[in-house]
Protein backbone atom coordinates (compact mmCIF):
# COMPACT_ATOMS: atom_id res chain seq x y z
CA UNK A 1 5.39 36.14 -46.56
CA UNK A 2 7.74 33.02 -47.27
CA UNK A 3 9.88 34.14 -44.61
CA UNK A 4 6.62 34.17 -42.03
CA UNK A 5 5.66 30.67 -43.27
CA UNK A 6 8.79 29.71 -42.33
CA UNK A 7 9.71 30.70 -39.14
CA UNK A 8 5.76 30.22 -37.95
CA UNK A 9 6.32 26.60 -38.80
CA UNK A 10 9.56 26.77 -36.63
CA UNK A 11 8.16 28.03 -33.78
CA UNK A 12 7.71 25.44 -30.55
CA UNK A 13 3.89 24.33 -29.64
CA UNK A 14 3.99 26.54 -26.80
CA UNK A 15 5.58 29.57 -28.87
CA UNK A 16 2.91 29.01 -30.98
CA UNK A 17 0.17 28.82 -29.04
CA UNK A 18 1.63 32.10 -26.92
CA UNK A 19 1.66 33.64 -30.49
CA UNK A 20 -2.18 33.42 -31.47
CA UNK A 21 -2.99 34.74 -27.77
CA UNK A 22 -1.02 37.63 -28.17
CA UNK A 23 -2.28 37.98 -32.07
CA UNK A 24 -5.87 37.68 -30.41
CA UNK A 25 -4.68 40.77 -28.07
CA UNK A 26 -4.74 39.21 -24.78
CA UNK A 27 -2.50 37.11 -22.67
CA UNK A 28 -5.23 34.26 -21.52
CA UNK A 29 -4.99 30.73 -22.31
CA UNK A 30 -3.19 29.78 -25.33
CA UNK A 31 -5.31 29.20 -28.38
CA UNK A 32 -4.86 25.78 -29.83
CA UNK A 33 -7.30 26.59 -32.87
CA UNK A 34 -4.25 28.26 -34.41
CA UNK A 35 -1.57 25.69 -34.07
CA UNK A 36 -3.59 23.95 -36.68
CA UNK A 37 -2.08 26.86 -39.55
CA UNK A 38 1.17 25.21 -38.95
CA UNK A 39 0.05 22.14 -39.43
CA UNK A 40 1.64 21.21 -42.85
CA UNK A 41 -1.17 19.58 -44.98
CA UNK A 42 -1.69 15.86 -44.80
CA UNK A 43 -1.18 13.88 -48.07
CA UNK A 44 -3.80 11.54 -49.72
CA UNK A 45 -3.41 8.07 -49.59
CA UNK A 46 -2.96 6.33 -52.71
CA UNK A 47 -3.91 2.46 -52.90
CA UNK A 48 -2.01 0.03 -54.43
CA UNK A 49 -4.46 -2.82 -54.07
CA UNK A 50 -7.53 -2.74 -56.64
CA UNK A 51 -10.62 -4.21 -56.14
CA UNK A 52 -11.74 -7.64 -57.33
CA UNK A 53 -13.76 -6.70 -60.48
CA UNK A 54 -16.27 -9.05 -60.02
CA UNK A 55 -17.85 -7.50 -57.04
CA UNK A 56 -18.88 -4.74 -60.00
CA UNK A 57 -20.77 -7.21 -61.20
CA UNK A 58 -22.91 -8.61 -58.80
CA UNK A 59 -26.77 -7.07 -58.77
CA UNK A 60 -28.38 -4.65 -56.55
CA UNK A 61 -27.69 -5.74 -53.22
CA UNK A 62 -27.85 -9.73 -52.04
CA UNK A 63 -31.45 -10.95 -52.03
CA UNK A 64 -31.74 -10.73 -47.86
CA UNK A 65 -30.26 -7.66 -46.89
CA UNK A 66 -32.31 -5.83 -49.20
CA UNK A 67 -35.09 -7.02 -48.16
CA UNK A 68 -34.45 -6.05 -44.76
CA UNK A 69 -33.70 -2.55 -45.85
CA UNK A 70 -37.36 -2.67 -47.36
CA UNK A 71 -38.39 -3.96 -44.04
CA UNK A 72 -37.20 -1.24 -42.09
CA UNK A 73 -38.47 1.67 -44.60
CA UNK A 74 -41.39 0.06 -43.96
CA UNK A 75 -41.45 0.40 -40.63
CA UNK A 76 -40.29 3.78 -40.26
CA UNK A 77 -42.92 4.90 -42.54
CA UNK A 78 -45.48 2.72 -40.35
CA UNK A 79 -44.07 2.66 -36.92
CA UNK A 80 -47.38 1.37 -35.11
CA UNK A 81 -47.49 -1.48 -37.62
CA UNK A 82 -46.53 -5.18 -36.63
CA UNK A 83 -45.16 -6.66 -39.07
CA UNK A 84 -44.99 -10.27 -39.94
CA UNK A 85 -42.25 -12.06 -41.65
CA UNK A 86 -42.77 -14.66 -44.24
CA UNK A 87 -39.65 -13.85 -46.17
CA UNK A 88 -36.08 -14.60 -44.92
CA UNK A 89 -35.95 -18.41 -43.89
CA UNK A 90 -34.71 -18.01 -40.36
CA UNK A 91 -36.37 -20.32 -37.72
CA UNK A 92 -38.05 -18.91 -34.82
CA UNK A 93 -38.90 -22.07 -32.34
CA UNK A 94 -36.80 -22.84 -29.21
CA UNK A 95 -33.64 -25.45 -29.80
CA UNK A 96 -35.32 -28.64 -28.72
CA UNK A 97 -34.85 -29.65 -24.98
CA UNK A 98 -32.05 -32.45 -25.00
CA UNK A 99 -30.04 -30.57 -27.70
CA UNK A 100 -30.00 -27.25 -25.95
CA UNK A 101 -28.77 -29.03 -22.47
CA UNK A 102 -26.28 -31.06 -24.66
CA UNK A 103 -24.98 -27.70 -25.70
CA UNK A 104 -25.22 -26.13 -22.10
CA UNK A 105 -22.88 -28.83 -20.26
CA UNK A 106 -20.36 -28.53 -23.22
CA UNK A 107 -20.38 -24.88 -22.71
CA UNK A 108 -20.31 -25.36 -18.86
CA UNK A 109 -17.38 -28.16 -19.49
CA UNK A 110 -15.28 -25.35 -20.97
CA UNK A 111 -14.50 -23.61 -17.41
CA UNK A 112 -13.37 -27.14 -16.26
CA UNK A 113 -9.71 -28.37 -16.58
CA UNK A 114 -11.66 -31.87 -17.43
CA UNK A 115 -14.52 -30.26 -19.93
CA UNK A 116 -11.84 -27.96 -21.56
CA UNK A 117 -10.91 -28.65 -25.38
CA UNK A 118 -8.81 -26.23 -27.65
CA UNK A 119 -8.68 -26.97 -31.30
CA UNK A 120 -10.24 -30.11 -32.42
CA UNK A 121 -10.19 -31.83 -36.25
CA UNK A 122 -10.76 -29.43 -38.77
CA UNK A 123 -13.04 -32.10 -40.01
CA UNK A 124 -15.18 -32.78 -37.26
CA UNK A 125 -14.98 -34.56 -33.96
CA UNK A 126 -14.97 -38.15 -35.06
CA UNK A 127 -18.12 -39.11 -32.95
CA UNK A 128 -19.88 -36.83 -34.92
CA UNK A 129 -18.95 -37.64 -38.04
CA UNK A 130 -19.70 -41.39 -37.15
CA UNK A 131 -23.55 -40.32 -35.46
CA UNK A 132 -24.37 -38.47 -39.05
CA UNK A 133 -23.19 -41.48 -41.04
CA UNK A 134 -24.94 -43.82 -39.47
CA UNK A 135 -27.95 -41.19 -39.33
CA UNK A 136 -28.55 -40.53 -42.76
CA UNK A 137 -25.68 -42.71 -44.71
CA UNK A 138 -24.46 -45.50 -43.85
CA UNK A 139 -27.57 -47.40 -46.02
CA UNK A 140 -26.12 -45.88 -48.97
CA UNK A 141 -22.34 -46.79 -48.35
CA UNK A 142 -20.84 -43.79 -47.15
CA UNK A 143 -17.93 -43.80 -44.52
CA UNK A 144 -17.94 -41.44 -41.23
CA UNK A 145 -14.40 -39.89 -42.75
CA UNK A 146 -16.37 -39.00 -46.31
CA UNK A 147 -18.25 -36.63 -43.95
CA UNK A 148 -16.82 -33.33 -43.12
CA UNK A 149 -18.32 -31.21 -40.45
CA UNK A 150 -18.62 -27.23 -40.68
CA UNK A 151 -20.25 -23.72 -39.47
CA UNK A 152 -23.11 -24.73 -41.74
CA UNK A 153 -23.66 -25.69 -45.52
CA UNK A 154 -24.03 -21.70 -47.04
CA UNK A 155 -19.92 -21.70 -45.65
CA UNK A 156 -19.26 -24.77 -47.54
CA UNK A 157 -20.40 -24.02 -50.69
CA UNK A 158 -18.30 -20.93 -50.36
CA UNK A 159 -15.37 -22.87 -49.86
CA UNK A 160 -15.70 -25.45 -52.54
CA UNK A 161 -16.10 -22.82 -54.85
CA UNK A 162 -12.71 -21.69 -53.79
CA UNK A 163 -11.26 -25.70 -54.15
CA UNK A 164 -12.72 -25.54 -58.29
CA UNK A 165 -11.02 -22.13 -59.24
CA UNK A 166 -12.01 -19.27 -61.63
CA UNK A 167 -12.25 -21.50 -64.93
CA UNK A 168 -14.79 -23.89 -63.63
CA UNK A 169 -18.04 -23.23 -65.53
CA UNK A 170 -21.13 -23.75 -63.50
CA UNK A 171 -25.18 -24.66 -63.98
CA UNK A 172 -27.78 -23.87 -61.70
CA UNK A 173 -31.26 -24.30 -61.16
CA UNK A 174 -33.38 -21.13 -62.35
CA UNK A 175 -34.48 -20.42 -59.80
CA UNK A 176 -32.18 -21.41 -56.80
CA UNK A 177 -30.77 -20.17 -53.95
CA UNK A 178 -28.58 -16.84 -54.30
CA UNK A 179 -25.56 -17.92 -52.80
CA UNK A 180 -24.79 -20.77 -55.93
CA UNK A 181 -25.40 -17.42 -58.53
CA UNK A 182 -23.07 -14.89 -56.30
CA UNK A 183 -20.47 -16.53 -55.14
CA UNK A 184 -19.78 -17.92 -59.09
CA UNK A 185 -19.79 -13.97 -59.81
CA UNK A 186 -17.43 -13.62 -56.96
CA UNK A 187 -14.79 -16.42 -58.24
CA UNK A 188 -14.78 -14.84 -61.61
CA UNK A 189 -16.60 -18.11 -63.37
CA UNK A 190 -19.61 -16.16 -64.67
CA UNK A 191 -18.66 -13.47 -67.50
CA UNK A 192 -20.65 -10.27 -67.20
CA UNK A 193 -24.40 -9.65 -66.16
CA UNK A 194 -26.96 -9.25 -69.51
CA UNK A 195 -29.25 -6.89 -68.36
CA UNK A 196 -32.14 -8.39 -71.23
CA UNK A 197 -31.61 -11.74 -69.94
CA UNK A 198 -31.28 -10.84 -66.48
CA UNK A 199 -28.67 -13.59 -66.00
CA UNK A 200 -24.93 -14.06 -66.44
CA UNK A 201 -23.97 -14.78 -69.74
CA UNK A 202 -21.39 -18.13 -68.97
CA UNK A 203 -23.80 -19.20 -66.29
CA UNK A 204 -26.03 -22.26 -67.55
CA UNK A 205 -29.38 -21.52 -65.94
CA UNK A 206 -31.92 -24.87 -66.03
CA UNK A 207 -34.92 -23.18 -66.23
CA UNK A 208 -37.40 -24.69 -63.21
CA UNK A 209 -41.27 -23.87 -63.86
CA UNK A 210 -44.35 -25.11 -63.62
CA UNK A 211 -44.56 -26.45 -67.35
CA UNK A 212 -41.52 -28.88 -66.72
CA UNK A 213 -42.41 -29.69 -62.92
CA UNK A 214 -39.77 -27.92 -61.64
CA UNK A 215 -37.37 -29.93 -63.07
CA UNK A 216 -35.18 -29.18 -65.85
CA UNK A 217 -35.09 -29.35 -69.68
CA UNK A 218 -31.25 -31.56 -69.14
CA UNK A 219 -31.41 -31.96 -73.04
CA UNK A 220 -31.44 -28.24 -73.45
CA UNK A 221 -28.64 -27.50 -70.81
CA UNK A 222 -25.01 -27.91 -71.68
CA UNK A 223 -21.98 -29.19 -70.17
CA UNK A 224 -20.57 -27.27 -67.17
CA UNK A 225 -18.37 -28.26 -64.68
CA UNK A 226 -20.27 -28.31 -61.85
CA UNK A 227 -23.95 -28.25 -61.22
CA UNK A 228 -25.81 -27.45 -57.91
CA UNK A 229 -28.93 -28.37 -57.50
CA UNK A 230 -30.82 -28.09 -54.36
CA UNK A 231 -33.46 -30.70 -53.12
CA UNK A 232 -35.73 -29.93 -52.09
CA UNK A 233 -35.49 -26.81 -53.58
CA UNK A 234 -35.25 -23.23 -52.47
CA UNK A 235 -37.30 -21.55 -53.12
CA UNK A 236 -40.16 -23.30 -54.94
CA UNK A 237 -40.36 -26.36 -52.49
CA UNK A 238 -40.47 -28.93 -55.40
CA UNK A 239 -38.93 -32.16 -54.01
CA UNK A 240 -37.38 -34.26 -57.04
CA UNK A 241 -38.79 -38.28 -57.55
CA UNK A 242 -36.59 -40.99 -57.86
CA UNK A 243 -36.75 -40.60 -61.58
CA UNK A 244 -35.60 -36.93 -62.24
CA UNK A 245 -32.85 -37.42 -59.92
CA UNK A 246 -31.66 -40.73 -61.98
CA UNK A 247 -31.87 -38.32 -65.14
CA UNK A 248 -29.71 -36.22 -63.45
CA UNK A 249 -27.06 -38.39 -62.41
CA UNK A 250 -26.84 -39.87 -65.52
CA UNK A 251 -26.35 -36.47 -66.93
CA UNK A 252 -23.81 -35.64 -64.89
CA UNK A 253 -21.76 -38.62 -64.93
CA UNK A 254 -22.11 -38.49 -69.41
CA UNK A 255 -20.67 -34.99 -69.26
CA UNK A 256 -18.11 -35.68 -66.74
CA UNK A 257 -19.53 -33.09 -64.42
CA UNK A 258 -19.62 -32.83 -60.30
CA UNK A 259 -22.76 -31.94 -58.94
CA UNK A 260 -23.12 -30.24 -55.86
CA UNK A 261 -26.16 -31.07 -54.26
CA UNK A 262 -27.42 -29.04 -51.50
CA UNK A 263 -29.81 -31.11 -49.09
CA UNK A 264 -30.70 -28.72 -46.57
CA UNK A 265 -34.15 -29.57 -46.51
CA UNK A 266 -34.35 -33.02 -47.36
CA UNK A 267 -35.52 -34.31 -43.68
CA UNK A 268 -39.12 -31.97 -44.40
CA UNK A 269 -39.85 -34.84 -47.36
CA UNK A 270 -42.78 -36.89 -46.47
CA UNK A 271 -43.42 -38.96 -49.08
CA UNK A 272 -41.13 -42.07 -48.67
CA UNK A 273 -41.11 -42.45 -52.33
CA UNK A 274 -38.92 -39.47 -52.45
CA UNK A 275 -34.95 -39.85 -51.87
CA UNK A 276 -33.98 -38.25 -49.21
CA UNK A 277 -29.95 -38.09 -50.10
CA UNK A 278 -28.55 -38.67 -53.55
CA UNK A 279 -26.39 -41.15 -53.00
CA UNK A 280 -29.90 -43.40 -52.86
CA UNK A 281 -28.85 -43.48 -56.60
CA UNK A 282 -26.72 -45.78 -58.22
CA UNK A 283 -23.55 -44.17 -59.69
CA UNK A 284 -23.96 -40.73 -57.49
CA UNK A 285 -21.16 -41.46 -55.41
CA UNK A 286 -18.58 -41.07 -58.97
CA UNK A 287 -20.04 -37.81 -59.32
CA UNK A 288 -21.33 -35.98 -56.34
CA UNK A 289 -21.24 -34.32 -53.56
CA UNK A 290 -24.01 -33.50 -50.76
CA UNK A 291 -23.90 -30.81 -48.56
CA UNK A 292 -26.52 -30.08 -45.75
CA UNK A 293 -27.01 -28.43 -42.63
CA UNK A 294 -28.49 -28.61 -38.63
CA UNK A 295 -29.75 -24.95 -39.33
CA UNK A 296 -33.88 -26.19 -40.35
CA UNK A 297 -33.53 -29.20 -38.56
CA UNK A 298 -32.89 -28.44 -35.09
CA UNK A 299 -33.39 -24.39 -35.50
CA UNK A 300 -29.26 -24.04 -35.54
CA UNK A 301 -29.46 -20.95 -38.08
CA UNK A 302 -27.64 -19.34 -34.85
CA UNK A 303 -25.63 -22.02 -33.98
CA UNK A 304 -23.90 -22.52 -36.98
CA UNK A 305 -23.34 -26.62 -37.96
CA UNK A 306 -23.17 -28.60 -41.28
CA UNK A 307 -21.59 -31.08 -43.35
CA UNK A 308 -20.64 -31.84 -46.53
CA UNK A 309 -20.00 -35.45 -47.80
CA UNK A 310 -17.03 -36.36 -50.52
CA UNK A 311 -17.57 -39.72 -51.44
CA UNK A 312 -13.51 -41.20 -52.09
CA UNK A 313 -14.86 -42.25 -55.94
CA UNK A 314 -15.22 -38.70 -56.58
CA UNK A 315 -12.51 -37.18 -58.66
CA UNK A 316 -10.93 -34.95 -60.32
CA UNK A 317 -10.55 -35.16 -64.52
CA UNK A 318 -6.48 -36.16 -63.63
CA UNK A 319 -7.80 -38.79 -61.35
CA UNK A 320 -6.78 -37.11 -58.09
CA UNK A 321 -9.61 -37.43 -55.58
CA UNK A 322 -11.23 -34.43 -54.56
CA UNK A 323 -11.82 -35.68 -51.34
CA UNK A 324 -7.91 -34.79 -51.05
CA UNK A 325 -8.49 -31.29 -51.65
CA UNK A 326 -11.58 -30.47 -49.97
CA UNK A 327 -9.88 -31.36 -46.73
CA UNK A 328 -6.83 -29.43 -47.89
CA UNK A 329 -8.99 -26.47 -48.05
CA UNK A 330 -10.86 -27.43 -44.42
CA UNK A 331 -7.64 -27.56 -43.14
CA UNK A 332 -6.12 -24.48 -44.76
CA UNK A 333 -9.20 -21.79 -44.02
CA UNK A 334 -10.73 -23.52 -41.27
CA UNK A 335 -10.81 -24.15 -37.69
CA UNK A 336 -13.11 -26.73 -37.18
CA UNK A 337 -16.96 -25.83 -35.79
CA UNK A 338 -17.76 -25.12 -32.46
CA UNK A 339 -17.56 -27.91 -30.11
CA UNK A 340 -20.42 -26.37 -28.16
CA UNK A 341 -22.53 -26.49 -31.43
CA UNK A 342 -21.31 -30.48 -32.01
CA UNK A 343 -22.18 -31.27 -28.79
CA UNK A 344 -25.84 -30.21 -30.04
CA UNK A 345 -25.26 -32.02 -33.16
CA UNK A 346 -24.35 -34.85 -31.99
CA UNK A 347 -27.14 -34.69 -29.53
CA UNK A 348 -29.76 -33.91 -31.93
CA UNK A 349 -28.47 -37.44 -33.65
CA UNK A 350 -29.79 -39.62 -30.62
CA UNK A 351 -32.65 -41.12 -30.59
CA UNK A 352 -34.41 -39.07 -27.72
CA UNK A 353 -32.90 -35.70 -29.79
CA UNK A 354 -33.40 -37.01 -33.08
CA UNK A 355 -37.64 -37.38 -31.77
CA UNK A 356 -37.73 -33.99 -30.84
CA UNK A 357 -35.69 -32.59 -34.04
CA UNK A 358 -38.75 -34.97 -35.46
CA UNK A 359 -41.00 -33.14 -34.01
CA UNK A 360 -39.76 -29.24 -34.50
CA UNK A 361 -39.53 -30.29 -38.35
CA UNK A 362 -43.25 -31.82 -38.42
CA UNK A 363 -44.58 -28.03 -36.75
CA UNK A 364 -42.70 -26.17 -39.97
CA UNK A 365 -44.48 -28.82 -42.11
CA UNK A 366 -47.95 -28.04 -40.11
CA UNK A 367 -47.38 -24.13 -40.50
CA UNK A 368 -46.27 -24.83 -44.56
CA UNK A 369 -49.88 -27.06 -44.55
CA UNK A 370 -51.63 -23.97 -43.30
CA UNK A 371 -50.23 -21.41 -45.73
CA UNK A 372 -50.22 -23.79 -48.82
CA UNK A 373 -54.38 -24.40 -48.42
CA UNK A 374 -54.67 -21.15 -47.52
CA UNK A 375 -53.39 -19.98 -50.83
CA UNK A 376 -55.40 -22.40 -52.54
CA UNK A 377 -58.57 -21.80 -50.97
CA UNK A 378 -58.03 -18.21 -52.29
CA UNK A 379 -57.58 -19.26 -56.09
CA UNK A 380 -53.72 -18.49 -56.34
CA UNK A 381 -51.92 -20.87 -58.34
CA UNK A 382 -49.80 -22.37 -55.48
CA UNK A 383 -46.17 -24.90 -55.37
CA UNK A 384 -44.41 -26.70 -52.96
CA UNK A 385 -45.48 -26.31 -49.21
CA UNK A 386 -45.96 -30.67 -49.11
CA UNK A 387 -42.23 -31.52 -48.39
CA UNK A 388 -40.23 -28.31 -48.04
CA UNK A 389 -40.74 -25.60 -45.68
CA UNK A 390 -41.53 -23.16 -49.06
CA UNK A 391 -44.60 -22.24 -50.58
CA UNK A 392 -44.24 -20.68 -53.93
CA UNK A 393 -46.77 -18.80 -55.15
CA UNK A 394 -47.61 -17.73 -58.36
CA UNK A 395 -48.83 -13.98 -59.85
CA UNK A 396 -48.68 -14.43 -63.44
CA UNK A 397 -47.68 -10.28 -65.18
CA UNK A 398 -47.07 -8.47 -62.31
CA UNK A 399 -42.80 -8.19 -61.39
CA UNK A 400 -42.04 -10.08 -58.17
CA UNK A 401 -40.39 -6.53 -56.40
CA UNK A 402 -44.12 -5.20 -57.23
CA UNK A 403 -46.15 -8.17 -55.40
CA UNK A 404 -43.35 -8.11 -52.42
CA UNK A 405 -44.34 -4.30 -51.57
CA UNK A 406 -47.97 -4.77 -52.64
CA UNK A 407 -48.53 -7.97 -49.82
CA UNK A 408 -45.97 -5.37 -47.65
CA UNK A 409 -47.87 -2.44 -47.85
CA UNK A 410 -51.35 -4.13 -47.69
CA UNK A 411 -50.69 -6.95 -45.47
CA UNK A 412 -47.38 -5.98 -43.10
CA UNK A 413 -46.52 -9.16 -44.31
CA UNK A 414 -42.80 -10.16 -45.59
CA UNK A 415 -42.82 -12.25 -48.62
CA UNK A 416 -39.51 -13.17 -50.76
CA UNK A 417 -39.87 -11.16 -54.11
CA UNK A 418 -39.30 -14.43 -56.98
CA UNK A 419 -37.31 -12.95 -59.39
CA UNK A 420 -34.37 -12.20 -56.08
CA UNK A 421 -33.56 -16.05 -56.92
CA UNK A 422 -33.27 -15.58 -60.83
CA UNK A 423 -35.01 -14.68 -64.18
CA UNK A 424 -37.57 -17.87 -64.06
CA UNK A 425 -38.85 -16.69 -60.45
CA UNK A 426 -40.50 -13.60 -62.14
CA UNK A 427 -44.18 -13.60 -61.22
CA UNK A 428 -43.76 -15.53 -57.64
CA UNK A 429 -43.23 -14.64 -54.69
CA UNK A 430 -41.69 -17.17 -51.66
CA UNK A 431 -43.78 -17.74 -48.73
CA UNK A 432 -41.33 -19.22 -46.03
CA UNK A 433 -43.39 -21.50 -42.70
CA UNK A 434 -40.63 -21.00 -40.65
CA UNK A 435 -42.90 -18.85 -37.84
CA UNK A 436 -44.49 -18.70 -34.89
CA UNK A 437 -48.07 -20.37 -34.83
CA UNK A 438 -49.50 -17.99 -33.62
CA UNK A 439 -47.83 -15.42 -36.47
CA UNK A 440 -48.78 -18.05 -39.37
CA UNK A 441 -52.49 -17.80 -38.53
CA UNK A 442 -52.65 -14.17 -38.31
CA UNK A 443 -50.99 -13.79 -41.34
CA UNK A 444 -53.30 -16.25 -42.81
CA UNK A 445 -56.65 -13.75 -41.66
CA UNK A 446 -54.77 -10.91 -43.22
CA UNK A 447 -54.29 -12.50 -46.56
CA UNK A 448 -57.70 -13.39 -46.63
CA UNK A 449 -59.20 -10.35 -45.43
CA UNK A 450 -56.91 -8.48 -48.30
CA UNK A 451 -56.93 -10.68 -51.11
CA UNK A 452 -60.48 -12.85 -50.78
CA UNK A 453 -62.63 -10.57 -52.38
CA UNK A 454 -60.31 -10.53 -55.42
């Protein structure tokens, strides 16, 4: 038989093939079926490269996809159903008129040796930069090249987190917005998960609830490295005073910490009492950084455009500015945004844009008025919904995952289970205005109709 092996794997293709047809007692087409005996076995691949350990330890899957998985079961299981979402905070209105044409002759500009532009500055077309400075920053004493412009603020938290490194230790607000939590666990800074806690055990979480206003305990939260804090927050929609955010400063700058302050929603404040940037407070500009974002102001969640401001005070604990390295990393992993999309931006910051922007924000704010009363009027213990785009509702003992598919299967209404933005958002569930009008007030008769007579 070792003899047969061997001259069977000798044997031409065609030899072979001629072979199994006469094996197969007849002199038709050659088989190819049997050229695969002589095939000698392939070998396995063996990797080299392991995988970074700390995707292990992230939890179940990230707080959106899965519930779009639980979406679609839903659906299959219901096909005839129409569901409505209140969950995922994606906007749903049109791109306001001036902003969308803006974008349309940059895009048309392209096919034009005159309208044509290649690479631009990683850090943002220079008009740009200037427009949002004197926008939103130039009352606070912030410069046009402290601003960096980006695909939008999620991207930019990613990448600072790169700039700090593994051994930076980290706070965050409990609860917050996943991406602060996951992307720590990513860069290693978080030790493993405690499944009793439900948290990461080198993670500080500053627990936000209703007892303390949404604003944390700083006395019982020690020193980290960095802190992000969003404001107005997702997902409870509690907009810090003047006061808290003075605390904070103060707490940051005594422990030598940076905070990373997200302000992605901080044009939906209405009360003017309420800062609308941190820098509004004295001694921010030593110790943090703002990022924010056109995505919920001018409905760019598919356009893709942010920025992130590095004052030149800020620095680093050897006195290097981290201004310096933030760029080094814009520059090193980054192309620059779309100059379609800042062509919108930059739109969006004139004064006819900048009404209609105005105007697309006050209809979120109308649709978060509706949901908030609603709520109310039927006896839930209700948060936020005045100047964020969030309602946050509470449904003290019973697990957020548990009220999500309750309101899902009773409702075909998306919420955002609590507990998906840490272990203080057990027992709430997120109730996003970002929604057609006419969606808002039919999921407003379903809730009623489902949980009134409660």
């Amino acid at each position: 038989m070792m003899k047969l092996n061997t001259s069977l794997q000798s044997l031409s293709h065609s030899k072979c093939c001629t072979l199994a047809g006469s094996l197969n007692g007849r002199r038709s087409k050659p088989s190819r079926i049997s050229c695969a005996i002589a095939a000698p076995p392939a070998e396995e691949v063996k990797m080299r490269v392991k995988r970074n350990e700390n995707f292990g330890k992230l939890q179940a899957g990230y707080l959106f996809p899965e519930i779009a998985r639980r979406r679609r079961a839903h659906q299959e299981k219901h096909p005839d159903a129409k569901i409505i979402s209140l969950g995922i905070g994606d906007t749903t209105e049109p791109i306001p008129k001036s902003i969308a044409e803006a974008m349309q002759q940059a895009a048309a500009g392209m096919a034009t040796l005159e309208g044509y532009s290649g690479y631009g500055a990683e850090q943002g077309k220079g008009e740009l930069r200037e427009a949002l400075c004197q926008r939103f920053y130039s009352h606070v004493g912030r410069k046009p090249n402290e601003i960096f412009v980006s695909d939008g603020s999620k991207c930019d938290i990613g990448r600072l987190q790169m700039m700090f490194g593994a051994d930076t230790t980290v706070a965050v607000q409990d609860p917050s917005y996943p991406v602060y939590v996951d992307s720590s666990v990513i860069m290693g800074m978080t030790g493993e998960y405690d499944e009793g806690s439900k948290g990461f055990g080198k993670l500080q979480y500053m627990v936000c609830r209703p007892e303390n206003d949404f604003f944390p305990d700083l006395s019982k939260v020690q020193a980290t490295d960095l802190i992000f804090f969003c404001n107005p927050n997702n997902p409870t929609g509690a907009a810090a005073t003047r006061k808290q955010l003075e605390e904070l400063v103060a707490f940051a700058r005594k422990n030598g910490a940076i905070l990373v302050y997200d302000a992605a929603y901080a044009i939906y404040i209405a009360d003017s009492d309420l800062p609308q940037t941190i820098f509004e407070i004295p001694g921010a500009e030593e110790c943090a950084m703002e990022t924010c974002s056109f995505s919920k102001y001018a409905g760019f969640t598919g356009v893709r455009l942010g920025w992130t401001v590095v004052p030149e005070q800020l620095k680093f604990a050897d006195g290097s500015p981290v201004i310096a390295d933030f760029n080094r990393i814009m520059t090193t992993i980054f192309n620059g945004a779309s100059v379609i999309a800042q062509a919108g931006g930059l739109a969006a910051l004139q004064d006819e844009g900048f009404r209609e922007m105005s105007d697309l924000v006050a209809f979120y704010r109308e649709n978060a008025a509706i949901l908030r009363k609603t709520f109310v009027d039927l006896g839930f213990s209700v948060y936020g919904g005045e100047n964020a785009p969030y309602i946050w509702v509470g449904f003290p003992g019973k697990p957020s995952w548990d009220v999500f598919a309750e309101i899902l299967e009773k409702c075909n209404i998306v919420t955002t289970p609590g507990s998906g933005f840490g272990p203080a958002g057990e027992g709430f569930v997120r109730a996003s205005a970002f929604g057609h009008r006419e969606d808002i007030l039919e999921a407003v008769e379903r809730f009623k109709k489902e949980f009134g007579k409660q």
